[in-house]
PDB file of N, CA and C in Angstrom:
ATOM      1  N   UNK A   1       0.840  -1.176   0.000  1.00  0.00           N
ATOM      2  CA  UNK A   1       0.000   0.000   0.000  1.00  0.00           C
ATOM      3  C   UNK A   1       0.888   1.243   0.000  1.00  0.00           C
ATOM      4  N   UNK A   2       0.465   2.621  -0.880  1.00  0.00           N
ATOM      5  CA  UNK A   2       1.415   3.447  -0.600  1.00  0.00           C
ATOM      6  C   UNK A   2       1.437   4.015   0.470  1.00  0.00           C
ATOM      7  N   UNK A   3       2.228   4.652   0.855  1.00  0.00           N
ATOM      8  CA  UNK A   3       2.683   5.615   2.198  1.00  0.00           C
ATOM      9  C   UNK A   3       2.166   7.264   1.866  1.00  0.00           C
ATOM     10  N   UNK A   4       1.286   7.563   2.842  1.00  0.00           N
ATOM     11  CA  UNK A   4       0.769   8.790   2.636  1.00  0.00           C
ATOM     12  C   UNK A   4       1.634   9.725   3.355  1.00  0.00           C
ATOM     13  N   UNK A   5       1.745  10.846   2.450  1.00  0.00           N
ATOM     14  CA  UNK A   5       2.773  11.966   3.036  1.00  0.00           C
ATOM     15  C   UNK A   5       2.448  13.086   4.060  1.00  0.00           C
ATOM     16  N   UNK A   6       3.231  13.712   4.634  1.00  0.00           N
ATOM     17  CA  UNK A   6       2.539  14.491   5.357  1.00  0.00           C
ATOM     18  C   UNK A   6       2.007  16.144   4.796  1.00  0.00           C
ATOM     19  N   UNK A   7       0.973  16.845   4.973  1.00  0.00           N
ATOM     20  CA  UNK A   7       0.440  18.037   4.167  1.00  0.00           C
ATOM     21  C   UNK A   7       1.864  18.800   4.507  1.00  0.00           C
ATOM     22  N   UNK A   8       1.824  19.701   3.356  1.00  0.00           N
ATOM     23  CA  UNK A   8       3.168  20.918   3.594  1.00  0.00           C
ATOM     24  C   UNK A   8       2.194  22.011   3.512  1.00  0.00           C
ATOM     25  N   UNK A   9       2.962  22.595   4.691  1.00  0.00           N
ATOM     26  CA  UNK A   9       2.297  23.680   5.013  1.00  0.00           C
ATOM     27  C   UNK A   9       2.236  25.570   3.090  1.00  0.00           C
ATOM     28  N   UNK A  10       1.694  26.046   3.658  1.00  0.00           N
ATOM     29  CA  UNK A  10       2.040  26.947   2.046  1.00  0.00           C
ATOM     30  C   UNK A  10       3.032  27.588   2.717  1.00  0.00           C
ATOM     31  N   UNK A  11       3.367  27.956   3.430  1.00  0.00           N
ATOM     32  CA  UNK A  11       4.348  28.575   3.915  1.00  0.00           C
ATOM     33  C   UNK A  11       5.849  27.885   3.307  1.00  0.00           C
ATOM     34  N   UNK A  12       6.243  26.726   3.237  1.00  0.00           N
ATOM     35  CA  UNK A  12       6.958  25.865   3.224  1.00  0.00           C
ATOM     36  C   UNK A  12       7.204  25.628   1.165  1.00  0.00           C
ATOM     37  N   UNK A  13       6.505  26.066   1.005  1.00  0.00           N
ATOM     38  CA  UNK A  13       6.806  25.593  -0.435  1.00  0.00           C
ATOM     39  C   UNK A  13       7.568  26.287  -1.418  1.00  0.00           C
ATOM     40  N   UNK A  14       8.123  27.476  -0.934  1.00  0.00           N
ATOM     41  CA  UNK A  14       9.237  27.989  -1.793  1.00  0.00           C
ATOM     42  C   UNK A  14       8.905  28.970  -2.834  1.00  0.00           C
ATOM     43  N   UNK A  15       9.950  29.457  -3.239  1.00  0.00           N
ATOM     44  CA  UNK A  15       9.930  30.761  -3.992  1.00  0.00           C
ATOM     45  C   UNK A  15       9.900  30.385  -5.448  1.00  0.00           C
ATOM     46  N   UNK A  16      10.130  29.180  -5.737  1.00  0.00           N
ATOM     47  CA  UNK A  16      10.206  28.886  -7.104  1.00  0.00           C
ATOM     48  C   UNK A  16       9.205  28.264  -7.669  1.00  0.00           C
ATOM     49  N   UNK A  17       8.856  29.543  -9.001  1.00  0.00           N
ATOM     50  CA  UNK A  17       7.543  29.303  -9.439  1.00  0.00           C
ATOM     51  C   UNK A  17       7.379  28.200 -10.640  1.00  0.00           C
ATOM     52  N   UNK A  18       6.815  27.477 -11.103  1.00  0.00           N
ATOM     53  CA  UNK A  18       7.052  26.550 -12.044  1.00  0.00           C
ATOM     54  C   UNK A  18       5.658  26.897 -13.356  1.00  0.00           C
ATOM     55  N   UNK A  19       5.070  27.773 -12.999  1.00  0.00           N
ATOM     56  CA  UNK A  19       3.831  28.192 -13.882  1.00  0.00           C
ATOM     57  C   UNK A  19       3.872  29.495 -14.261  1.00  0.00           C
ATOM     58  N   UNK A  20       4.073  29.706 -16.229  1.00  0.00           N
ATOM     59  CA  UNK A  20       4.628  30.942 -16.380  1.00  0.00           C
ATOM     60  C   UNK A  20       3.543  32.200 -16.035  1.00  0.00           C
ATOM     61  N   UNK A  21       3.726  33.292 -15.819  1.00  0.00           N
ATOM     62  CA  UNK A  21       3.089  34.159 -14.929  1.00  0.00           C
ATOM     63  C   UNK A  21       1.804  34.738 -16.218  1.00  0.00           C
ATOM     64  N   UNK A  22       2.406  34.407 -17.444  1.00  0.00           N
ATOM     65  CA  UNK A  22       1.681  35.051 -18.234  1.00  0.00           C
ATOM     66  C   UNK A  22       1.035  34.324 -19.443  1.00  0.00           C
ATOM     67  N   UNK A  23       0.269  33.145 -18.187  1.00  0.00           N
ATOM     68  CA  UNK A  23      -0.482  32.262 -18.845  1.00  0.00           C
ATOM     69  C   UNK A  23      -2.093  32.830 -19.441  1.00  0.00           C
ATOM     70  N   UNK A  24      -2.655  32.017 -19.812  1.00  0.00           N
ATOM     71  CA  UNK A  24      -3.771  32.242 -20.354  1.00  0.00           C
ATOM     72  C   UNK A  24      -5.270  31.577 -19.633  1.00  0.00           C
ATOM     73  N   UNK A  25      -5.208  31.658 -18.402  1.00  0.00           N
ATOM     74  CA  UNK A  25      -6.093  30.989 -17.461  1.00  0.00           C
ATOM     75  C   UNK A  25      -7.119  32.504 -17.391  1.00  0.00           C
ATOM     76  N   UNK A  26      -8.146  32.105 -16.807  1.00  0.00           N
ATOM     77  CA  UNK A  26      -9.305  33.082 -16.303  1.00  0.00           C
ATOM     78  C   UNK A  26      -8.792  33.165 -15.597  1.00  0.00           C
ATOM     79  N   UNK A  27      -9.133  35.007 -15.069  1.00  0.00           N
ATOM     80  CA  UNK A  27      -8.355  35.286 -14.183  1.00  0.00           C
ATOM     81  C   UNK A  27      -9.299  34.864 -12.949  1.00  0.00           C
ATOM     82  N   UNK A  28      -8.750  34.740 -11.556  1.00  0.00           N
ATOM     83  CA  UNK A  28      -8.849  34.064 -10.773  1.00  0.00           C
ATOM     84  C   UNK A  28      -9.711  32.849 -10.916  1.00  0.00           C
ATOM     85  N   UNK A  29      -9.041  31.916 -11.578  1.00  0.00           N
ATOM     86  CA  UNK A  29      -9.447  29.983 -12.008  1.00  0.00           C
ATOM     87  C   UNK A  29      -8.565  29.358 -11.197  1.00  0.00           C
ATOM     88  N   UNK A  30      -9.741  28.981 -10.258  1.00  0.00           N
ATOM     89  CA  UNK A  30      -9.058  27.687  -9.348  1.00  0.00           C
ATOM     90  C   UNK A  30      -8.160  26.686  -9.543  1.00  0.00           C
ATOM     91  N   UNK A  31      -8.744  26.233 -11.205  1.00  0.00           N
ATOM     92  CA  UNK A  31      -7.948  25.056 -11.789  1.00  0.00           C
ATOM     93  C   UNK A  31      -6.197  25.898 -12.012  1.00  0.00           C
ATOM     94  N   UNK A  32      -6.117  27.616 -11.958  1.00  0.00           N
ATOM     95  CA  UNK A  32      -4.726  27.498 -12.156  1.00  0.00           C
ATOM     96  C   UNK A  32      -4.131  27.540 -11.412  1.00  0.00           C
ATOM     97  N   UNK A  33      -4.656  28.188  -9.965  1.00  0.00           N
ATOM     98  CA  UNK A  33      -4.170  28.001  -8.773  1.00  0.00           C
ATOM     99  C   UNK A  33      -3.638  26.667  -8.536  1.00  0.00           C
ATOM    100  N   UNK A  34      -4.806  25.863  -8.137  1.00  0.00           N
ATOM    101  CA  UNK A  34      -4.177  24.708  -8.040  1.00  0.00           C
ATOM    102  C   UNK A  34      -3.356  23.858  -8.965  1.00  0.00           C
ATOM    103  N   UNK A  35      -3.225  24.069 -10.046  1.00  0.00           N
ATOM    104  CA  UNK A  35      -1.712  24.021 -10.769  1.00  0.00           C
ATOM    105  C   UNK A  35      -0.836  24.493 -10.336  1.00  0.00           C
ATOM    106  N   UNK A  36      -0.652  25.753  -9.915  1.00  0.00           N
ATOM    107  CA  UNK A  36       0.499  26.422  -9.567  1.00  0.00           C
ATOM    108  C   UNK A  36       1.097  25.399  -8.483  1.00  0.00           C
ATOM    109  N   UNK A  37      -0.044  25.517  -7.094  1.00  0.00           N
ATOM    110  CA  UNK A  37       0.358  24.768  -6.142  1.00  0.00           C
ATOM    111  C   UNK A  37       0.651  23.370  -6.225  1.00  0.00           C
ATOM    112  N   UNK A  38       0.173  22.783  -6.999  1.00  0.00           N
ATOM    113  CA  UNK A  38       0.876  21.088  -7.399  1.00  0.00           C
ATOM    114  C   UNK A  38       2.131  21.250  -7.815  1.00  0.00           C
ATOM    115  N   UNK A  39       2.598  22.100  -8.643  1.00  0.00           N
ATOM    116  CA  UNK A  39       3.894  22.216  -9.287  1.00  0.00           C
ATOM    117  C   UNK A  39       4.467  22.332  -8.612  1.00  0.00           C
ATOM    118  N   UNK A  40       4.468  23.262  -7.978  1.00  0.00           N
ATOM    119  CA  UNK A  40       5.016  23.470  -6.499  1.00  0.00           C
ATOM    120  C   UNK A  40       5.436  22.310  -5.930  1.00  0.00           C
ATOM    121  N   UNK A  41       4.626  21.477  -5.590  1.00  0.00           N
ATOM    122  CA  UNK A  41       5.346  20.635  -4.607  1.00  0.00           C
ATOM    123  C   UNK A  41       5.699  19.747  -5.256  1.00  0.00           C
ATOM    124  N   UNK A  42       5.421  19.353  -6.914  1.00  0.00           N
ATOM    125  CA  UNK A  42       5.980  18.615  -7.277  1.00  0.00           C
ATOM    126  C   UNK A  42       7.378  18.860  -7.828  1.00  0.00           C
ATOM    127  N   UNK A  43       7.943  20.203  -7.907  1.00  0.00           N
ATOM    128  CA  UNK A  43       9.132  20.611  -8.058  1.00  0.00           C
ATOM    129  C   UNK A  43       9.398  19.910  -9.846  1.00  0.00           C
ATOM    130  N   UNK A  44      10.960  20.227 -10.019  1.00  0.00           N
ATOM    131  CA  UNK A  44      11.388  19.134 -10.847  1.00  0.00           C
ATOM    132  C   UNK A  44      11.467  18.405 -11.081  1.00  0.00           C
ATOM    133  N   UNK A  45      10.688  17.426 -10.522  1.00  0.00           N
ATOM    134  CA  UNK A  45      10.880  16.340 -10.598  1.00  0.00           C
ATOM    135  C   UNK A  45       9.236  15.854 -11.163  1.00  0.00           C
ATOM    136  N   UNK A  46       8.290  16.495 -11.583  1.00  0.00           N
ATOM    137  CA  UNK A  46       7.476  16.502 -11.900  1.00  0.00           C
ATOM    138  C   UNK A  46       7.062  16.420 -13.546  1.00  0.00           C
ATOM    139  N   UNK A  47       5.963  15.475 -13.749  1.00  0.00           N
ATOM    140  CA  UNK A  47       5.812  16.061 -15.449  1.00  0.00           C
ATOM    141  C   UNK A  47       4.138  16.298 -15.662  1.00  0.00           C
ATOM    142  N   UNK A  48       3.721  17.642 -15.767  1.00  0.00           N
ATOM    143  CA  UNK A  48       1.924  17.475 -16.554  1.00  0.00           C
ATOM    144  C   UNK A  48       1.636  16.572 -17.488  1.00  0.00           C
ATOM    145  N   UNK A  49       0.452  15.887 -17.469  1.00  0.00           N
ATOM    146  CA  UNK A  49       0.472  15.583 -18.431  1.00  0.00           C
ATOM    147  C   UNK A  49      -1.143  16.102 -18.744  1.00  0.00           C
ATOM    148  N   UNK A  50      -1.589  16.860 -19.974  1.00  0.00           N
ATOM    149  CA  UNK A  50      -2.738  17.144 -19.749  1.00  0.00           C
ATOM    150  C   UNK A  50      -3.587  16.657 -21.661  1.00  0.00           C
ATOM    151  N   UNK A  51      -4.784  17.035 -21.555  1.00  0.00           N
ATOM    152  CA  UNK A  51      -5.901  16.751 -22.338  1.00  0.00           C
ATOM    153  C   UNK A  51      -6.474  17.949 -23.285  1.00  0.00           C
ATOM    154  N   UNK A  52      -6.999  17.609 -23.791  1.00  0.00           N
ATOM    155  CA  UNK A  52      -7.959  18.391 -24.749  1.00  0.00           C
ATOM    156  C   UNK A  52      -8.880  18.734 -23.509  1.00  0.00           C
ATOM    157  N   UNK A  53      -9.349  20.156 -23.048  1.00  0.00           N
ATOM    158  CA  UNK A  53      -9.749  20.833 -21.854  1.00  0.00           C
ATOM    159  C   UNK A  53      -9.265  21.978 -21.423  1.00  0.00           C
ATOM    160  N   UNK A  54      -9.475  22.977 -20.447  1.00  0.00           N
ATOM    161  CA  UNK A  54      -9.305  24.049 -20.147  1.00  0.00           C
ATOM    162  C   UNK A  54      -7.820  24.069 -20.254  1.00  0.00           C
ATOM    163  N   UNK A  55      -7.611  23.042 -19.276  1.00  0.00           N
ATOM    164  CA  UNK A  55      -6.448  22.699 -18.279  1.00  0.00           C
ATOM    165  C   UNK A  55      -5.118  23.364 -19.591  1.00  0.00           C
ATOM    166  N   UNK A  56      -4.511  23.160 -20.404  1.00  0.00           N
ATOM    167  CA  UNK A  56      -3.919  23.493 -21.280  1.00  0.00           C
ATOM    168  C   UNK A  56      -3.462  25.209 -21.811  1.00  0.00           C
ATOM    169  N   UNK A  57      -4.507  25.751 -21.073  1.00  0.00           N
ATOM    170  CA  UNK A  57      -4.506  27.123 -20.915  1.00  0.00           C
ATOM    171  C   UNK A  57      -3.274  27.779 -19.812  1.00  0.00           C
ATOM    172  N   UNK A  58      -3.198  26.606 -19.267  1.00  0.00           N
ATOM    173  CA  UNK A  58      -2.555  27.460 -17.391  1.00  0.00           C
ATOM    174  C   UNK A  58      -0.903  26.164 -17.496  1.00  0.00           C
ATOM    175  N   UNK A  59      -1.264  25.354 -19.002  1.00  0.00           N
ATOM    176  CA  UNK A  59       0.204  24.782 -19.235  1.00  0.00           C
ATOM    177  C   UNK A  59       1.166  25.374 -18.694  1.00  0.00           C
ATOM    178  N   UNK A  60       2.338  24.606 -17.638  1.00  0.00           N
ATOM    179  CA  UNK A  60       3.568  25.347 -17.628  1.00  0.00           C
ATOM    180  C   UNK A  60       4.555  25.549 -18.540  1.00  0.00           C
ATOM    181  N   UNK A  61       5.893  25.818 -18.505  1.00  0.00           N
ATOM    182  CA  UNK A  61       6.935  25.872 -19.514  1.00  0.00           C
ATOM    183  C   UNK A  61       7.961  25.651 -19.265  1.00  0.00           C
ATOM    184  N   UNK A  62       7.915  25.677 -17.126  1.00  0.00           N
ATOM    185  CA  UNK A  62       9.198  25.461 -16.701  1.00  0.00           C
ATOM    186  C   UNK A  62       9.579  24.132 -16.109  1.00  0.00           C
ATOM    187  N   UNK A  63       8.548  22.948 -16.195  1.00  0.00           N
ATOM    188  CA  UNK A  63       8.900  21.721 -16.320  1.00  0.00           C
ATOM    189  C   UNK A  63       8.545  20.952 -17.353  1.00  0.00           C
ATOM    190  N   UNK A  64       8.588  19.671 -17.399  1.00  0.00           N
ATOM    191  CA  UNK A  64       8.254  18.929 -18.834  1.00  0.00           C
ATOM    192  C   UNK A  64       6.399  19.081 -18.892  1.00  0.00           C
ATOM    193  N   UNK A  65       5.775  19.392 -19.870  1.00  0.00           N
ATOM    194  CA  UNK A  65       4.754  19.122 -20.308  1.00  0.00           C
ATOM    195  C   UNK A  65       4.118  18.346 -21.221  1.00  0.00           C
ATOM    196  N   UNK A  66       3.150  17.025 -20.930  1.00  0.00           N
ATOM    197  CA  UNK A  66       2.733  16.684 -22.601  1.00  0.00           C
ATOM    198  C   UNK A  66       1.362  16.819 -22.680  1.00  0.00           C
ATOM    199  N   UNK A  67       1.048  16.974 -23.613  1.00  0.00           N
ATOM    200  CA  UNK A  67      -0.339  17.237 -24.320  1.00  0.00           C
ATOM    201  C   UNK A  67      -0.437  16.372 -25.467  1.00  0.00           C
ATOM    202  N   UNK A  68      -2.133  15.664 -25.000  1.00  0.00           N
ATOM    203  CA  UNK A  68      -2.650  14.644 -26.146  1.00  0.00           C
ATOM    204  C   UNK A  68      -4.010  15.243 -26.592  1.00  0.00           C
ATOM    205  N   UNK A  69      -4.279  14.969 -27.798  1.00  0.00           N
ATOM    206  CA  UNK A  69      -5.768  16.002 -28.184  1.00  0.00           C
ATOM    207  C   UNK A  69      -6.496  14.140 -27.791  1.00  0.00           C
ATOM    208  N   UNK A  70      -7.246  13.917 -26.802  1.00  0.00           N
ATOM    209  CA  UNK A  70      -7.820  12.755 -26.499  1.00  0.00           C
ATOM    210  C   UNK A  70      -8.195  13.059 -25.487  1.00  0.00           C
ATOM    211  N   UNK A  71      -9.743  13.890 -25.266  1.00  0.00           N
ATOM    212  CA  UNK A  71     -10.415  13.785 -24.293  1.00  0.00           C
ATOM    213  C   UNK A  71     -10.654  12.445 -23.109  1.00  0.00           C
ATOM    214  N   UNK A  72     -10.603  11.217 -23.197  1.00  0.00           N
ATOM    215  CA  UNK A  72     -10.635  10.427 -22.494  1.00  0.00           C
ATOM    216  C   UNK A  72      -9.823   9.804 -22.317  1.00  0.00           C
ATOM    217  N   UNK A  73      -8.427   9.971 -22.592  1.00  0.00           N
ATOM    218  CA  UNK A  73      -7.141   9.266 -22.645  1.00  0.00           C
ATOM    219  C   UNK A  73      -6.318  10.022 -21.527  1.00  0.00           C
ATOM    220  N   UNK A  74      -6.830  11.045 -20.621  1.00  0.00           N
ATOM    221  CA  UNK A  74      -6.331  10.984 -19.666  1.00  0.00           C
ATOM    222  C   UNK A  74      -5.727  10.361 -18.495  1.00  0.00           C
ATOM    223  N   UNK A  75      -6.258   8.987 -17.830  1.00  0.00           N
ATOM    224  CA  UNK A  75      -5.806   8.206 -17.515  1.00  0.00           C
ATOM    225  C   UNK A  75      -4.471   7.287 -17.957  1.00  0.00           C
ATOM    226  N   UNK A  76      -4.895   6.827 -19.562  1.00  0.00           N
ATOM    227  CA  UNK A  76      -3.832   5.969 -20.505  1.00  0.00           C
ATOM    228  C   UNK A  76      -2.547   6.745 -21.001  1.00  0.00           C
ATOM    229  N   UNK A  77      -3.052   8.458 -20.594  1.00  0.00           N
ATOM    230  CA  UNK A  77      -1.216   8.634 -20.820  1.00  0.00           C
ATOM    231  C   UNK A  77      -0.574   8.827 -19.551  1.00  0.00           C
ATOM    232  N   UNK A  78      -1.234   9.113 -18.796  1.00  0.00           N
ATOM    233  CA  UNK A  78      -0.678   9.341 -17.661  1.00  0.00           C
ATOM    234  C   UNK A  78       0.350   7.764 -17.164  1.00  0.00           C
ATOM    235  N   UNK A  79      -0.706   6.754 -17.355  1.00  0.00           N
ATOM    236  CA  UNK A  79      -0.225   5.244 -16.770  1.00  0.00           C
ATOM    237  C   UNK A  79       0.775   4.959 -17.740  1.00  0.00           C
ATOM    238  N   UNK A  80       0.556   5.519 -19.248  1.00  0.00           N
ATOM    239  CA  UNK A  80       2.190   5.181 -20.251  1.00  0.00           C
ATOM    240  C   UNK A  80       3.076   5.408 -19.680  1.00  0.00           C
ATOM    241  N   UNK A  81       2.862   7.218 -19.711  1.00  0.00           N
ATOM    242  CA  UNK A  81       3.902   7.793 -18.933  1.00  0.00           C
ATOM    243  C   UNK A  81       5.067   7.217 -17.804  1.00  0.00           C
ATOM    244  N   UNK A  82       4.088   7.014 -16.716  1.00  0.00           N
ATOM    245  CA  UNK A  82       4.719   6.386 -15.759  1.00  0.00           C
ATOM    246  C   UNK A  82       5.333   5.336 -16.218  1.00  0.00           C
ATOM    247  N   UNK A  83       4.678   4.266 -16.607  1.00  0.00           N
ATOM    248  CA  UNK A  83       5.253   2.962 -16.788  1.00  0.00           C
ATOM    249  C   UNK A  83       6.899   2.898 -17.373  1.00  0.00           C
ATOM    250  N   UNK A  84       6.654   3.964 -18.714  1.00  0.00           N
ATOM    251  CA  UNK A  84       8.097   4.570 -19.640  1.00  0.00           C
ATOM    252  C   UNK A  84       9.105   4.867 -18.780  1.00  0.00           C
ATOM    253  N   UNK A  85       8.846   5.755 -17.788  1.00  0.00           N
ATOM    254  CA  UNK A  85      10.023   6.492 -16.732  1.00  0.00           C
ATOM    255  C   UNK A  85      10.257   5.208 -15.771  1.00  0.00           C
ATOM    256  N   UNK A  86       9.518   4.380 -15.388  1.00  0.00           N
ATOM    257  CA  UNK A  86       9.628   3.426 -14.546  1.00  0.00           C
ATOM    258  C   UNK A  86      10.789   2.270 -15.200  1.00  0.00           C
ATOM    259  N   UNK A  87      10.131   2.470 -16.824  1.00  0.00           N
ATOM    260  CA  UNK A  87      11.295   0.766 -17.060  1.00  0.00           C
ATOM    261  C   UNK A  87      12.637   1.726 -17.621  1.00  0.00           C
ATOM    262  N   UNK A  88      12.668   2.984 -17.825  1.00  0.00           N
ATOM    263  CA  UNK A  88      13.717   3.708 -18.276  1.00  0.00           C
ATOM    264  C   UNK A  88      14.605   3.764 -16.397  1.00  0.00           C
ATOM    265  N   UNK A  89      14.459   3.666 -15.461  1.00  0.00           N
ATOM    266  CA  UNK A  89      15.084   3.224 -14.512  1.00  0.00           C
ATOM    267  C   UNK A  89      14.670   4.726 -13.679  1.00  0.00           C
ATOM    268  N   UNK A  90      13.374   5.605 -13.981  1.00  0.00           N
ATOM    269  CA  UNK A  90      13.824   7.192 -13.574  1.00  0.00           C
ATOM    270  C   UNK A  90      12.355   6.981 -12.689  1.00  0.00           C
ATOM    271  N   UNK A  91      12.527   6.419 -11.387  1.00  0.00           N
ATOM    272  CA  UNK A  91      11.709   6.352 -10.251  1.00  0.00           C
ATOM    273  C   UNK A  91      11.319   7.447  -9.944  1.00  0.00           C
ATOM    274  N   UNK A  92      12.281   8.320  -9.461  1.00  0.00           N
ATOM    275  CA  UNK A  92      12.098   9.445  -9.461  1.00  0.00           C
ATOM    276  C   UNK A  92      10.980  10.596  -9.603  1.00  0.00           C
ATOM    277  N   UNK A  93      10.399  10.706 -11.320  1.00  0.00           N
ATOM    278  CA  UNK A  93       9.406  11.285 -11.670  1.00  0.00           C
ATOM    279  C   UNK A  93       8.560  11.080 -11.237  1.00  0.00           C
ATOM    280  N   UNK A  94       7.505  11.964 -11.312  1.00  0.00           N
ATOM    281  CA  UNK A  94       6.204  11.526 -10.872  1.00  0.00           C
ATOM    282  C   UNK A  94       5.018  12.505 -11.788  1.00  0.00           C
ATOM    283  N   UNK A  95       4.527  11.804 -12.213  1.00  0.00           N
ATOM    284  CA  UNK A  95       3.497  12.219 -13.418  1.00  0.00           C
ATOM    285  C   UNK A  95       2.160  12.678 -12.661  1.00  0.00           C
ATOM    286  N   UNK A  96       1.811  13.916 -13.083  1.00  0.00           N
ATOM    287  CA  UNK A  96       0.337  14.124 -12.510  1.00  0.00           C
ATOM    288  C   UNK A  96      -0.196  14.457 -13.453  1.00  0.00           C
ATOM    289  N   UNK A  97      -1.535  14.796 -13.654  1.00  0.00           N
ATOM    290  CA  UNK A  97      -2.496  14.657 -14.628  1.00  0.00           C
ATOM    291  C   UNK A  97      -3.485  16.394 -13.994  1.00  0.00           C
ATOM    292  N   UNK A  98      -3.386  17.304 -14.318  1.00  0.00           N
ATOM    293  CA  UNK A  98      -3.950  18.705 -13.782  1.00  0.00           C
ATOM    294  C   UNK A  98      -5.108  18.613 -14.829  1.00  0.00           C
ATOM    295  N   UNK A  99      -6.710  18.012 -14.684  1.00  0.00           N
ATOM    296  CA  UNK A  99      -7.102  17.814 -16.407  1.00  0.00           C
ATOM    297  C   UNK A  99      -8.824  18.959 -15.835  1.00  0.00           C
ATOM    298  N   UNK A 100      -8.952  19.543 -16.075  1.00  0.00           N
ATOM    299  CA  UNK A 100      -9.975  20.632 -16.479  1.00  0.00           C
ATOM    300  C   UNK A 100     -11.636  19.827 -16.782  1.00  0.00           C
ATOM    301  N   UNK A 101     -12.397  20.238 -16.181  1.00  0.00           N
ATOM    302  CA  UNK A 101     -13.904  19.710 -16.225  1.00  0.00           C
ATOM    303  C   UNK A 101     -14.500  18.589 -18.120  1.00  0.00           C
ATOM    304  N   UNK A 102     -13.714  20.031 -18.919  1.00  0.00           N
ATOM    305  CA  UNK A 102     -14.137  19.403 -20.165  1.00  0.00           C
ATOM    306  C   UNK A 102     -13.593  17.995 -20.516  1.00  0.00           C
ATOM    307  N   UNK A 103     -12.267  18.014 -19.638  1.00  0.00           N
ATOM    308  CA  UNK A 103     -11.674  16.523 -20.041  1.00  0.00           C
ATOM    309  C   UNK A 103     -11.858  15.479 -19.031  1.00  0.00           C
ATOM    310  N   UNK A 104     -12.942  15.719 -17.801  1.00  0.00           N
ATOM    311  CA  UNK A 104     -13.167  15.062 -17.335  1.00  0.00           C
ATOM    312  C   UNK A 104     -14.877  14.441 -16.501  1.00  0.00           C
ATOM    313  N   UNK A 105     -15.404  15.544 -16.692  1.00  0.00           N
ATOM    314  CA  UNK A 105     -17.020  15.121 -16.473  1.00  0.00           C
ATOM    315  C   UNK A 105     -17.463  15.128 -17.510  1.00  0.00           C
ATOM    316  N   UNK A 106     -17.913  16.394 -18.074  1.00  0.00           N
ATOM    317  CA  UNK A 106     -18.929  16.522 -19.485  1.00  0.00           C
ATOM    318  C   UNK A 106     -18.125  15.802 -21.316  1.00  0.00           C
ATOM    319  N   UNK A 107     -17.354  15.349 -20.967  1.00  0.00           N
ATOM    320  CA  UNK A 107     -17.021  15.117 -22.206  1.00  0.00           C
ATOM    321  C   UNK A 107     -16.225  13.318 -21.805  1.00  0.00           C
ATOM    322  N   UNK A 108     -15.187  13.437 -20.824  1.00  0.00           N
ATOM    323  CA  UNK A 108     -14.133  12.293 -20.550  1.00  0.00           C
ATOM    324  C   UNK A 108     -14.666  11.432 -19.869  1.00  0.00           C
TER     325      UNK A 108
END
């Protein structure tokens, strides 16, 4: 079973921003906030992987990003993903999926 981590406080998460400032999100959109803050803690060591959906708007630039036009293939790249970095020996990464309403209720 995995091991659950402990919450980091916002205080704690550092000065380094990973979401470029002069994205294309609505202004105050939750979904980019909470991008920002995932990146955040996922640091460098992190990769988006996102969908045909909002989410693509609030894309970063300062870690790896991929984008698939496949509304419901959110899940199947994410699990490629991983699997790829896993047999490439790079434990390390850790793939999250930031995917926006359109790519995931009304359409995914």
């Amino acid at each position: 079973m995995a091991e659950v981590s402990k919450p980091i406080p916002l205080t704690k998460l550092g000065e380094e921003e990973f979401i470029d400032p002069a994205n294309q999100a609505c202004q105050g959109c939750a979904g980019s906030i909470v991008s920002r803050m995932v990146s955040k803690v996922l640091g460098s060591k992190g990769i988006r992987a996102q969908v045909a959906c909002c989410g693509p708007a609030f894309m970063n630039i300062r870690t790896p990003s991929i984008y698939a036009e496949v509304f419901e293939g959110a899940g199947a790249l994410m699990t490629g993903l991983s699997r790829a970095f896993k047999r490439m020996g790079r434990d390390d990464v850790i793939v999250a999926g930031i995917i926006g309403d359109g790519g995931t209720v009304d359409i995914g």
